[in-house]
Every structure is written in C-alpha cells, then in structure tokens.
C-alpha atoms as a PDB file:
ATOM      1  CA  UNK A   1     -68.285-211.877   0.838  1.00  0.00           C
ATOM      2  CA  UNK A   2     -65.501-210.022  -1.312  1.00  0.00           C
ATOM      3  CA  UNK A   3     -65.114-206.697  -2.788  1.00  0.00           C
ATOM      4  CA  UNK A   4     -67.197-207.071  -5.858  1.00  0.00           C
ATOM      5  CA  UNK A   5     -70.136-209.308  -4.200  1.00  0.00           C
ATOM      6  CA  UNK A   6     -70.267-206.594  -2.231  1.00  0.00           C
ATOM      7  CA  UNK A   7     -70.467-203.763  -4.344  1.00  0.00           C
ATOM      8  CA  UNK A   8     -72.792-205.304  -6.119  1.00  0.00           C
ATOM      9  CA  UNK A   9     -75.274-205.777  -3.497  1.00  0.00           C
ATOM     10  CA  UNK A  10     -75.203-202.756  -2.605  1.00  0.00           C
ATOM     11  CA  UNK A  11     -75.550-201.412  -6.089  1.00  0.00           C
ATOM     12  CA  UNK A  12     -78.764-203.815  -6.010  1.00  0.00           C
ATOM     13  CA  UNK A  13     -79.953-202.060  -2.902  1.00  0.00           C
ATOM     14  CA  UNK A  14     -79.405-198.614  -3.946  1.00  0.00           C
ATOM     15  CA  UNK A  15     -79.960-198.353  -7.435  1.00  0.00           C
ATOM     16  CA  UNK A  16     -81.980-201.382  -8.542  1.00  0.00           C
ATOM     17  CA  UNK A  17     -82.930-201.981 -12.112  1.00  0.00           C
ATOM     18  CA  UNK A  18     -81.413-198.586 -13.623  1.00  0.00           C
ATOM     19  CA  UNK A  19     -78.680-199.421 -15.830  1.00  0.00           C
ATOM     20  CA  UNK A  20     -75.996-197.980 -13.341  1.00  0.00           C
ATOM     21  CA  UNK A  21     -76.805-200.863 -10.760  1.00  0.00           C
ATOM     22  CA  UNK A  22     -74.767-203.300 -13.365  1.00  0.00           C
ATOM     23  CA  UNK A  23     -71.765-200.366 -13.667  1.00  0.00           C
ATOM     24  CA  UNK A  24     -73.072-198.837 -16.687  1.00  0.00           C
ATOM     25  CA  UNK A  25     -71.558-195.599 -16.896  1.00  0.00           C
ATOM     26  CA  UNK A  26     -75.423-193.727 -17.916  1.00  0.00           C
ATOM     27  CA  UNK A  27     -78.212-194.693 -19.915  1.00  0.00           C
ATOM     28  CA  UNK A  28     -75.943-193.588 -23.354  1.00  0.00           C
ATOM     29  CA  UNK A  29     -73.445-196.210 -22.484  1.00  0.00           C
ATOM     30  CA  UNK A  30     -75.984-198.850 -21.870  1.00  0.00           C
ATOM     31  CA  UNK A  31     -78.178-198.051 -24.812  1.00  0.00           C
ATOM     32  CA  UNK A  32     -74.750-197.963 -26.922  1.00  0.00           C
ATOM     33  CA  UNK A  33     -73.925-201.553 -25.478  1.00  0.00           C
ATOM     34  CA  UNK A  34     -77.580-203.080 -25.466  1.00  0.00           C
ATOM     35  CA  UNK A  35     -77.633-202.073 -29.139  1.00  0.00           C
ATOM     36  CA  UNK A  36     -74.396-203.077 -30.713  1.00  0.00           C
ATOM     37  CA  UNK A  37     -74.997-206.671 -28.859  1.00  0.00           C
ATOM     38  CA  UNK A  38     -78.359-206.391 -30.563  1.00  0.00           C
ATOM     39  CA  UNK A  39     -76.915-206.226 -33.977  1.00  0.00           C
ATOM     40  CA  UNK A  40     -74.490-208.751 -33.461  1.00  0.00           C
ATOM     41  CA  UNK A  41     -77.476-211.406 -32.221  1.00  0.00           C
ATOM     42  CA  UNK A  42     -79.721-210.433 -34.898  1.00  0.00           C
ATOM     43  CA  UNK A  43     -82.778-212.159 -34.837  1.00  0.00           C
ATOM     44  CA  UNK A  44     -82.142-214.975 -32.197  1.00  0.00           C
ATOM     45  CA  UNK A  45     -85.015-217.241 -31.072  1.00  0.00           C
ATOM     46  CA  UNK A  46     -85.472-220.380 -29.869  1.00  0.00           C
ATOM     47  CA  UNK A  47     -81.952-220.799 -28.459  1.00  0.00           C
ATOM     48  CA  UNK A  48     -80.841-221.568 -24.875  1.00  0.00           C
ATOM     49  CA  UNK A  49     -78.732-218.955 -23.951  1.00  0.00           C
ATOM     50  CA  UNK A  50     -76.347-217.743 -20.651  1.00  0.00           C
ATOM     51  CA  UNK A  51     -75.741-214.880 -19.457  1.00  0.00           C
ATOM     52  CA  UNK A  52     -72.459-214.854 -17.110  1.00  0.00           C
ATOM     53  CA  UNK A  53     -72.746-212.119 -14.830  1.00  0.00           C
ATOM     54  CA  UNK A  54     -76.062-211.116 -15.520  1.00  0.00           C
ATOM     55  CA  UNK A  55     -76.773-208.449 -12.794  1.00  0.00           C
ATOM     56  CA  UNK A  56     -80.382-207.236 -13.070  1.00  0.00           C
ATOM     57  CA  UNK A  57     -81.159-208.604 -16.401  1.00  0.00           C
ATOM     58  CA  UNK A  58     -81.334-205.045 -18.475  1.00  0.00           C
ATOM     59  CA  UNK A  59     -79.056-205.753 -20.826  1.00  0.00           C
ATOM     60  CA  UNK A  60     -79.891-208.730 -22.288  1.00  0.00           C
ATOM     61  CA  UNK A  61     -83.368-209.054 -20.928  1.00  0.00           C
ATOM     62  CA  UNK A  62     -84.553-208.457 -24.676  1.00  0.00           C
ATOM     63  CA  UNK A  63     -83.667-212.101 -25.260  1.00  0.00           C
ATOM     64  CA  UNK A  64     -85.978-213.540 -22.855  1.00  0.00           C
ATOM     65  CA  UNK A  65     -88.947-213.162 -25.250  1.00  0.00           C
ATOM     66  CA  UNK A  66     -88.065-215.731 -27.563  1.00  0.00           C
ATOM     67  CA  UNK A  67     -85.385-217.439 -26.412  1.00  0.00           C
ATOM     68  CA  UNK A  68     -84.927-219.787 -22.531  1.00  0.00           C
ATOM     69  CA  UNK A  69     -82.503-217.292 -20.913  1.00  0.00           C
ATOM     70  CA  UNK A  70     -80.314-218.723 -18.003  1.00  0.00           C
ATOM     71  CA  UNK A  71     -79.231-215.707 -15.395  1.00  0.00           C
ATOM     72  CA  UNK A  72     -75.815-216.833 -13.294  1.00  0.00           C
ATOM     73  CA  UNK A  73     -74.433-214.408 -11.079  1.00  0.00           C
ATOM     74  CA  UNK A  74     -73.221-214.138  -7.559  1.00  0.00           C
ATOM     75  CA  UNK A  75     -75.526-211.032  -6.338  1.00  0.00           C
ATOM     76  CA  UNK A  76     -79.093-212.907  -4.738  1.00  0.00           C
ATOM     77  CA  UNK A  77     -80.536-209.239  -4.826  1.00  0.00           C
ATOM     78  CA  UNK A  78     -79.637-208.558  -8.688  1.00  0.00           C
ATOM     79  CA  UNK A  79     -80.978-212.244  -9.628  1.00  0.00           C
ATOM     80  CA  UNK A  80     -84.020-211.593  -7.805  1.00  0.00           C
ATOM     81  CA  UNK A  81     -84.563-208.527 -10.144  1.00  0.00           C
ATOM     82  CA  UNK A  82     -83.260-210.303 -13.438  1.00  0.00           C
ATOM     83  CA  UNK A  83     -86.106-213.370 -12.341  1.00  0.00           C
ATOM     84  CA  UNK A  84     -88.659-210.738 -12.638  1.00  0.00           C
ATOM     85  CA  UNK A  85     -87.741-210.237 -16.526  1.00  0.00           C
ATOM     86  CA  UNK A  86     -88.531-213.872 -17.161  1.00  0.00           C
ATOM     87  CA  UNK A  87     -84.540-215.035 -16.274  1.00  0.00           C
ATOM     88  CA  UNK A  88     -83.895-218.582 -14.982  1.00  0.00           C
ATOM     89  CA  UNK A  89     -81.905-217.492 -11.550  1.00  0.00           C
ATOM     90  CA  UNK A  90     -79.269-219.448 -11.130  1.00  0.00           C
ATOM     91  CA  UNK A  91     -76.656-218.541  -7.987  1.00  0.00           C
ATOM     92  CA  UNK A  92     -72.830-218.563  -8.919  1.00  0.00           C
ATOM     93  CA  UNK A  93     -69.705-217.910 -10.186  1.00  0.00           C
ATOM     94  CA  UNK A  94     -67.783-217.526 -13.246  1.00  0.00           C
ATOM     95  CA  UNK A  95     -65.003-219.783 -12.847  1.00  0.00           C
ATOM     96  CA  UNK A  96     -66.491-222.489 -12.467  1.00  0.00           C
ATOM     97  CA  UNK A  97     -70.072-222.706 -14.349  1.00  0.00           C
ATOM     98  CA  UNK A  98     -72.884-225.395 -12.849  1.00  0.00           C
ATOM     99  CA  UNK A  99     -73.321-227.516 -16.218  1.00  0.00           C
ATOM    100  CA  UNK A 100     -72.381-229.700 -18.762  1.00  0.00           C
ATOM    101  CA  UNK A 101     -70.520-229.473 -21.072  1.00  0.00           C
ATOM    102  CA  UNK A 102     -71.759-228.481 -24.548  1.00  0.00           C
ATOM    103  CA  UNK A 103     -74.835-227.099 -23.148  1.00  0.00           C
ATOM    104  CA  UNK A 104     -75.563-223.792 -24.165  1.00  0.00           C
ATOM    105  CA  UNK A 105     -76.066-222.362 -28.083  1.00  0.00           C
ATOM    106  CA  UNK A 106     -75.157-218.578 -26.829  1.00  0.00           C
ATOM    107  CA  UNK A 107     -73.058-217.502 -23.732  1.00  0.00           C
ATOM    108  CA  UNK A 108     -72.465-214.001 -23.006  1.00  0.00           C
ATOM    109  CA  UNK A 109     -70.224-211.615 -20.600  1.00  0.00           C
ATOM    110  CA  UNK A 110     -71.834-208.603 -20.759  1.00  0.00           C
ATOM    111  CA  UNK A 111     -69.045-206.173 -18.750  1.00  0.00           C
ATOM    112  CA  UNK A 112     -68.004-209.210 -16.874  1.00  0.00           C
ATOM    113  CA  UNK A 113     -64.364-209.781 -17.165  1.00  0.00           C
ATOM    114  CA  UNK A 114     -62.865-206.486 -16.386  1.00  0.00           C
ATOM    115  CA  UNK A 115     -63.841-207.955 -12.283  1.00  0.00           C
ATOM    116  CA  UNK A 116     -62.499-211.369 -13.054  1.00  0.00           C
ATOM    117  CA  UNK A 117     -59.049-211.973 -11.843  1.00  0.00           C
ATOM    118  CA  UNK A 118     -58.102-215.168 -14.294  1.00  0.00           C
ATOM    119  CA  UNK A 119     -59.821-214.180 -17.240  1.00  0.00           C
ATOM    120  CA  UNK A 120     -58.565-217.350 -18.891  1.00  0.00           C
ATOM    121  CA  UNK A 121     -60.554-219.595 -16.719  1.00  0.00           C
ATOM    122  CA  UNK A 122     -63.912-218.255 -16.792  1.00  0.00           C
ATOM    123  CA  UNK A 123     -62.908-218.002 -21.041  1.00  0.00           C
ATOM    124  CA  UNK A 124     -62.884-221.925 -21.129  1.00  0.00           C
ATOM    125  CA  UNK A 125     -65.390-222.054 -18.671  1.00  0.00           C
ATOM    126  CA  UNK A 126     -67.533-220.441 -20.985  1.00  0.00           C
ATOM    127  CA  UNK A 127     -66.033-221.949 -23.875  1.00  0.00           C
ATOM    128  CA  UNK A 128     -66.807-225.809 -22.323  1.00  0.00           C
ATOM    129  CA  UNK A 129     -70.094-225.026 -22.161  1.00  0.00           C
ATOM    130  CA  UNK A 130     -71.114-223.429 -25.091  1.00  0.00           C
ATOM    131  CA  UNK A 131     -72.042-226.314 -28.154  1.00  0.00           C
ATOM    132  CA  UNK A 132     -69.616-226.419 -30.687  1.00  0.00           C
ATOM    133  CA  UNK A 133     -70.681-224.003 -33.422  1.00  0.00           C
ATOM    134  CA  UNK A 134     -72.849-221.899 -30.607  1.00  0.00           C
ATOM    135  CA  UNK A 135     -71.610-218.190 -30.561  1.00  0.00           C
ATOM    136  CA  UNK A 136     -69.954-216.813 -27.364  1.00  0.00           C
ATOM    137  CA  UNK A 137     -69.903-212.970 -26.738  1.00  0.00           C
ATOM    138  CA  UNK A 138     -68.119-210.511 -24.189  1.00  0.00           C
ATOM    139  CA  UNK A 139     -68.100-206.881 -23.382  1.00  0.00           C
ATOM    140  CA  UNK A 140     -64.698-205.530 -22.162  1.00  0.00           C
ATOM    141  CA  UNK A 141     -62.814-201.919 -21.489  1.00  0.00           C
ATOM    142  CA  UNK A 142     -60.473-200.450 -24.402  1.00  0.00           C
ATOM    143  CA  UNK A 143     -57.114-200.952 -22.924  1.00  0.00           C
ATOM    144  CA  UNK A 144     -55.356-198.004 -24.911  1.00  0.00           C
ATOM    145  CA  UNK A 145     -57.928-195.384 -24.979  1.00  0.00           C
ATOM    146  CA  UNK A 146     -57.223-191.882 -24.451  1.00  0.00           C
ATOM    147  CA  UNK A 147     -60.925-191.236 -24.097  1.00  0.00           C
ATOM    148  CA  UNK A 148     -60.726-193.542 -20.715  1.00  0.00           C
ATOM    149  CA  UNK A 149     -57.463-192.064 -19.764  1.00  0.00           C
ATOM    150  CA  UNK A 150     -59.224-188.816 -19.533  1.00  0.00           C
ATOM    151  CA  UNK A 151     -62.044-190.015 -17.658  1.00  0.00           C
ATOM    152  CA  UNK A 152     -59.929-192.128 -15.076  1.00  0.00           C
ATOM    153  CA  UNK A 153     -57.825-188.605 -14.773  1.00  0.00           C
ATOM    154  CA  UNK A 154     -60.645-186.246 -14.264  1.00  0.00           C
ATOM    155  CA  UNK A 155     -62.007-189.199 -11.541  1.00  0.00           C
ATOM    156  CA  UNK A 156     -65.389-189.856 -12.841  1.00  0.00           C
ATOM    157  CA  UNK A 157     -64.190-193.540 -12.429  1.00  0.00           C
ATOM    158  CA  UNK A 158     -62.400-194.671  -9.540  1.00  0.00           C
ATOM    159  CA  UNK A 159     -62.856-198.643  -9.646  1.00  0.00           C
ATOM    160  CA  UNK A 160     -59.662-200.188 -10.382  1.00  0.00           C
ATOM    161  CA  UNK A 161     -61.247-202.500 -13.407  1.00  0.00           C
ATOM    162  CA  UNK A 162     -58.641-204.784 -16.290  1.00  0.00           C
ATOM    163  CA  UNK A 163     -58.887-203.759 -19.591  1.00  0.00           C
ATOM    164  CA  UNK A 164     -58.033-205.520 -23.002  1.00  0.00           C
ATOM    165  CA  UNK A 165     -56.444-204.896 -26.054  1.00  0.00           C
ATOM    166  CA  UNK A 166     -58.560-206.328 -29.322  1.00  0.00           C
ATOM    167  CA  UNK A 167     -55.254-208.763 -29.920  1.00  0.00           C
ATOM    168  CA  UNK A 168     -55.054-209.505 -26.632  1.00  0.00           C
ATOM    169  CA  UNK A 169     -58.923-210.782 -26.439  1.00  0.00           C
ATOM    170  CA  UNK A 170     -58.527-212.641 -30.065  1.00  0.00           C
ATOM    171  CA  UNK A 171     -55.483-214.189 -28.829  1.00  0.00           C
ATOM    172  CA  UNK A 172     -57.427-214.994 -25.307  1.00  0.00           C
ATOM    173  CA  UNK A 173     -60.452-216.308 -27.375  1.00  0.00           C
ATOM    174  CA  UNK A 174     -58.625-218.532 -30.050  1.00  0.00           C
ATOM    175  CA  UNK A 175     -57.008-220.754 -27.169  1.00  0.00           C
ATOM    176  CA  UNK A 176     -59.940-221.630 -26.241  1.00  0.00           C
ATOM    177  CA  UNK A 177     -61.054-223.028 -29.464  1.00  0.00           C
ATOM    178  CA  UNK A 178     -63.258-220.055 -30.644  1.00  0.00           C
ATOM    179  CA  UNK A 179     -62.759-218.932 -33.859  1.00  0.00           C
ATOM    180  CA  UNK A 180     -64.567-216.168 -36.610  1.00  0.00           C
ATOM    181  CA  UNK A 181     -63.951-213.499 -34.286  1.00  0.00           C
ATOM    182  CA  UNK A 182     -65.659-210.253 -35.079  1.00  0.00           C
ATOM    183  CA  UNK A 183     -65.201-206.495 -32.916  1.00  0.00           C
ATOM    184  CA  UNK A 184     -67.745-203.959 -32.241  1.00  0.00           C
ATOM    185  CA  UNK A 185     -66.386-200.841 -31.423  1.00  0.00           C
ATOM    186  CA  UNK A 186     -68.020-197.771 -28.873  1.00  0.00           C
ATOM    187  CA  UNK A 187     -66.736-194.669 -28.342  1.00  0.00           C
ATOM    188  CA  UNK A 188     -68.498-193.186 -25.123  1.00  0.00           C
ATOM    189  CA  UNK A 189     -70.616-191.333 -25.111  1.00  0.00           C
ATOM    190  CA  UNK A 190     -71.214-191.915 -29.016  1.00  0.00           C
ATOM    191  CA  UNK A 191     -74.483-193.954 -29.003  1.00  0.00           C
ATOM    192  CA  UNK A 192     -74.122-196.144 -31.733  1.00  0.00           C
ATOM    193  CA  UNK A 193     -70.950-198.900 -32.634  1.00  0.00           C
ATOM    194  CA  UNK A 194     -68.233-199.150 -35.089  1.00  0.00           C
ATOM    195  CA  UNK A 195     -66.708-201.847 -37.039  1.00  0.00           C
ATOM    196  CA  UNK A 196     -64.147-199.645 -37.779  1.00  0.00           C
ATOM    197  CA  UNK A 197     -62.662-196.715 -36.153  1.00  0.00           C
ATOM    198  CA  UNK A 198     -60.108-194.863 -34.584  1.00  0.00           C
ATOM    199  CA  UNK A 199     -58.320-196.925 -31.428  1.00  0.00           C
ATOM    200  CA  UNK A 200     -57.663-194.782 -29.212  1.00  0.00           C
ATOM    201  CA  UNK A 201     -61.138-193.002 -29.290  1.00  0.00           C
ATOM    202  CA  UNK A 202     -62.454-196.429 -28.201  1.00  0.00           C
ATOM    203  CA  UNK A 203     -63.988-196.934 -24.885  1.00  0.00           C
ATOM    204  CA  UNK A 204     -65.428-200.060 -25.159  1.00  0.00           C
ATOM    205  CA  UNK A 205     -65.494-203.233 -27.577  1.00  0.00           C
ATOM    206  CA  UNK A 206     -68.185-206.251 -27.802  1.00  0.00           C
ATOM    207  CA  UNK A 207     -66.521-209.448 -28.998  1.00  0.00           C
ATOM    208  CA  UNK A 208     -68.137-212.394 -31.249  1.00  0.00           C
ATOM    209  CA  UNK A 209     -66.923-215.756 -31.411  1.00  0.00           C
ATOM    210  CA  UNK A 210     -68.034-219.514 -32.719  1.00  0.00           C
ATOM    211  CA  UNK A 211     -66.995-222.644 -30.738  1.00  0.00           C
ATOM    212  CA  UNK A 212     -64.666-224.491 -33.231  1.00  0.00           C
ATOM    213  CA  UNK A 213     -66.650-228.050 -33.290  1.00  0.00           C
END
C-alpha cells in the first residue's frame, strides 16, 4: 500500500462521508466544487458516467439519480461508502482504467490529479474511454495563486499536492484529442464559480472537455 492508498483509508476510517474524507478543504470548498460541476453538467440523465477517483461518492453522488454512475477508486473503505449512494464499486486505478474503449458518455476527476504522478497517462486513459463526443471533466489546484501561497505558508495545508496552470491543462487536454475546452474558476472560500476572474485569487479550476470523434 503507498502513501495516498493509505491516507485515504485512513481518511475513510476517521472521517467517513464528510466532505473532508475526499480532501475537501470544508464544507464551503465542497459546496463551491459540487456546484460549479453542477452547472457545467446541467441537466444530465440517462448517461453512463465515471467517476475516477471517486472517494465516498459526495461529490458527484447527485448524478446517481438519473444517470448509471460507475465509482473506480483504489480505497475498499471509501467505495464501500460511495456503493451506499447507489455507485457501481469498481476497485482500481487511474492509469490504467478496466474497460473498453469508447465506453463511457461522461468521465470525471473530481480533485484527482493533483495525487497522480503521470498526469498524462491517466489523461488518455480517460480520454480512451470516454465516446467520442462524450464530455470529460477534472478538478485541479491553481498553480499561481497567491491565495494558496498564503495558505501553504500559514500551514493549514501540508500535503505536498501538483498543481496546474489553465494553459498547461488545455495544452494537457488537447493532446489527447479533447477539444471545446471551457474553465470554471473558485476562489476559496468564495462559494460560488467564475468564468472570469482575477488569476491569482484562484484556488481552484473545474475543466470541460469533448472527445474529438
């Protein structure tokens, strides 16, 4: 077991299905998240959809109402909790998904590849299975914010976690064939999202993208 599967069972253990199990800073920054990923989903239903790195399931466990929502992640405790919110568990890792190719209308990494070492690889991972026109969308840390420059400084985050800048993550997305990229932008602890604003007051940023057929 590594560093991360372990911290995440034991976030399982201790804190369960609160928000700061899956590394949310606090309930702002996951209502801020869970919100701007709602408005960029709309009204989705009747769509097979993954979730890479699910964790417990309370981010995207709205879309398991209306839509057959596929849970892979490498925690058994955190999959046990997202099964309970109607997930299909299924055991894993990033870089190297269990299925076919052109499988999937939605993928999502919700805060997932600030803990991957080769981001690249579980992009086209993600990529190859998502059908062409289906939408992929990630969560990832503001790489030049002053906001998280202060927090890191005052130590109210100690995790050593990669960040991205918005042209490294369009450049990162469009060679893997994904194209009509759109940002939302969060400002913690703001609790709403941005299409526009300030850079270095931003935190956080939620990615779109559509498989190029």
């Amino acid at each position: 077991m590594n560093f991360w599967e372990r911290h995440f069972e034991e976030r399982a253990k201790k804190l369960g299905e609160l928000p700061e199990a899956c590394d949310h800073k606090d309930r702002i920054a996951f209502l801020a998240t869970r919100n701007a990923l709602k408005s960029l989903l709309e009204e989705i239903r009747g769509k097979r959809i993954l979730d890479v790195g699910c964790g417990n399931g309370i981010i995207t466990e709205f879309l398991t109402a209306s839509n057959e929502v596929l849970g892979l992640d490498f925690s058994f405790s955190m999959l046990k909790m997202a099964e309970k919110k109607n997930f299909i568990p299924i055991l894993g890792g990033a870089s190297h998904l269990p299925f076919k190719s052109n499988t999937f209308d939605c993928v999502l990494g919700i805060g997932l590849l600030q803990y991957i070492e080769n981001e690249a690889e579980v992009v086209r991972e993600m990529a190859r299975v998502t059908k062409p026109r289906g939408t992929i969308i990630l969560s990832l840390l503001h790489k030049n914010s002053l906001i998280r420059e202060l927090i890191e400084w005052t130590g109210k985050e100690t995790l050593e976690l990669k960040k991205f800048s918005l042209p490294q993550t369009r450049g990162l997305l469009k060679t893997h064939g994904i194209g009509k990229i759109s940002f939302k932008l969060l400002s913690y602890p703001l609790p709403c999202s941005f299409s526009r604003f300030p850079l270095p007051l931003v935190t956080t940023f939620l990615v779109k993208g559509e498989k190029i057929a």
